[in-house]
C-alpha atoms as a PDB file:
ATOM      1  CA  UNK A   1       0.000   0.000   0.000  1.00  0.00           C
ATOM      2  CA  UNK A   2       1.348   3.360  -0.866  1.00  0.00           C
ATOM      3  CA  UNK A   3       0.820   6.335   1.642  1.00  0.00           C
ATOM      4  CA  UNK A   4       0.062   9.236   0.311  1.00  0.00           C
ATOM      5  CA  UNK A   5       0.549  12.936   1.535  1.00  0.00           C
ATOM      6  CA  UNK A   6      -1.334  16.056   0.515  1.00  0.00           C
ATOM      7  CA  UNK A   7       0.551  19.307   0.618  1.00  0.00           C
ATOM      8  CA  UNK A   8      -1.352  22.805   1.200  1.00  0.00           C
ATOM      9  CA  UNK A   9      -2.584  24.259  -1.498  1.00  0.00           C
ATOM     10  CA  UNK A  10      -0.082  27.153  -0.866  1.00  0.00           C
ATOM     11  CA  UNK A  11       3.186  27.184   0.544  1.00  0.00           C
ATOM     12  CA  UNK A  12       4.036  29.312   2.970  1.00  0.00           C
ATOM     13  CA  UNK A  13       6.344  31.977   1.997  1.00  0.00           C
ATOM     14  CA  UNK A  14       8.248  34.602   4.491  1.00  0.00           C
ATOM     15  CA  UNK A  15       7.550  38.757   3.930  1.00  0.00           C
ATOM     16  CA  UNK A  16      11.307  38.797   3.913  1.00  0.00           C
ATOM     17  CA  UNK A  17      11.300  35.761   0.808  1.00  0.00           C
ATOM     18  CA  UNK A  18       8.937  38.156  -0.816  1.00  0.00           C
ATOM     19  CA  UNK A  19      10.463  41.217  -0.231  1.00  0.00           C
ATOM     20  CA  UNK A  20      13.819  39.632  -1.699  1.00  0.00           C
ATOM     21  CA  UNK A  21      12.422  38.718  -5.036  1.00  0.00           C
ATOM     22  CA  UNK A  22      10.597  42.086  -5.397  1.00  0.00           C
ATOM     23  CA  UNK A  23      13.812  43.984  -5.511  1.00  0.00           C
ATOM     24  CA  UNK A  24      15.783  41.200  -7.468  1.00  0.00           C
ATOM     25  CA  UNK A  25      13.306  41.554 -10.144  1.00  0.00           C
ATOM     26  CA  UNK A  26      13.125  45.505 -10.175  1.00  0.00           C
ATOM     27  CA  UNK A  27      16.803  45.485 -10.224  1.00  0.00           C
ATOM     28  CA  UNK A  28      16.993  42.882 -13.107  1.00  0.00           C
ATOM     29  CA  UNK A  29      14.195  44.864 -14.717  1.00  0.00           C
ATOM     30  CA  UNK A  30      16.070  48.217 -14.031  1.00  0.00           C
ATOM     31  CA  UNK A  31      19.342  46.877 -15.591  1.00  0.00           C
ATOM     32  CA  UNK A  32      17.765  45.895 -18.771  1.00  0.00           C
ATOM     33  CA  UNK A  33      15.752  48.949 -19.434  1.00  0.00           C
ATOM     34  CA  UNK A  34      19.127  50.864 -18.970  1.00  0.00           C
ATOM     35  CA  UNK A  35      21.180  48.584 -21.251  1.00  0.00           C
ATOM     36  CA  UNK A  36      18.495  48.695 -24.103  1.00  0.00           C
ATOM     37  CA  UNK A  37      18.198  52.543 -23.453  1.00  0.00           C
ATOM     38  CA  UNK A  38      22.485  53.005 -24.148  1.00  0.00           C
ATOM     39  CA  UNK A  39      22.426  49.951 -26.581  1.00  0.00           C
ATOM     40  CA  UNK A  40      22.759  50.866 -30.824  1.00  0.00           C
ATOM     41  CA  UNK A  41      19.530  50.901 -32.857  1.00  0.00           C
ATOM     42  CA  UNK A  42      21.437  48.235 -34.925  1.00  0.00           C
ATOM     43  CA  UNK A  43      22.365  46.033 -31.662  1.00  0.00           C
ATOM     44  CA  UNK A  44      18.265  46.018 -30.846  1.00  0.00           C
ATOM     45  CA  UNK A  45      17.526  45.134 -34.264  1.00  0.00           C
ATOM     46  CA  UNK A  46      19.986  42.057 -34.787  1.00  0.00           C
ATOM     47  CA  UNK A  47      19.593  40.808 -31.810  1.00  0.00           C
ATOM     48  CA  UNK A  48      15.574  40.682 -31.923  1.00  0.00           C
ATOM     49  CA  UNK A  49      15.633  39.513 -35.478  1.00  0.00           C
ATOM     50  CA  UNK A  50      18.060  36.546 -34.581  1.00  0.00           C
ATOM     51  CA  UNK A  51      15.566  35.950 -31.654  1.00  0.00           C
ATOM     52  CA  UNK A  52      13.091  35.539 -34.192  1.00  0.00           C
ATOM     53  CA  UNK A  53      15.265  32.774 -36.636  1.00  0.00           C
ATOM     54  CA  UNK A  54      16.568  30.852 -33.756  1.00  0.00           C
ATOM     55  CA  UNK A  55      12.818  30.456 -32.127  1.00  0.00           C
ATOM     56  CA  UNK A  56      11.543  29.729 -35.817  1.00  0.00           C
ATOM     57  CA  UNK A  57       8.980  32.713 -35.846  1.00  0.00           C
ATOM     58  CA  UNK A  58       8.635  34.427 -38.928  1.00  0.00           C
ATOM     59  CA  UNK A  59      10.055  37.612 -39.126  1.00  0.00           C
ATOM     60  CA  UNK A  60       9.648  38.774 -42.569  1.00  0.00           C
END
């Protein structure tokens, strides 16, 4: 016979957990606005358009 065990239906997860991941992700966010900001037209361009190839999306 195989016991089972039921987990909550949500973890629970510490204010300071949350607080953590809330500035890791404005940072993160933060850091790529201000590299695309500086970054060459031409940069943007490539590097979205090989996004597009390698993911197989059409692009043209």
């Amino acid at each position: 016979m195989l016991a089972t065990q039921s987990l909550p239906a949500t973890l629970p997860v510490s204010t300071s957990t949350r607080l953590a991941t809330a500035v890791f992700a404005g940072a993160f966010g933060a850091m790529l606005l201000y590299f695309a900001a500086f970054a060459h037209a031409d940069i943007l361009h490539n590097g979205t358009h090989d996004t597009r190839h390698a993911i197989v999306a059409p692009c043209h």
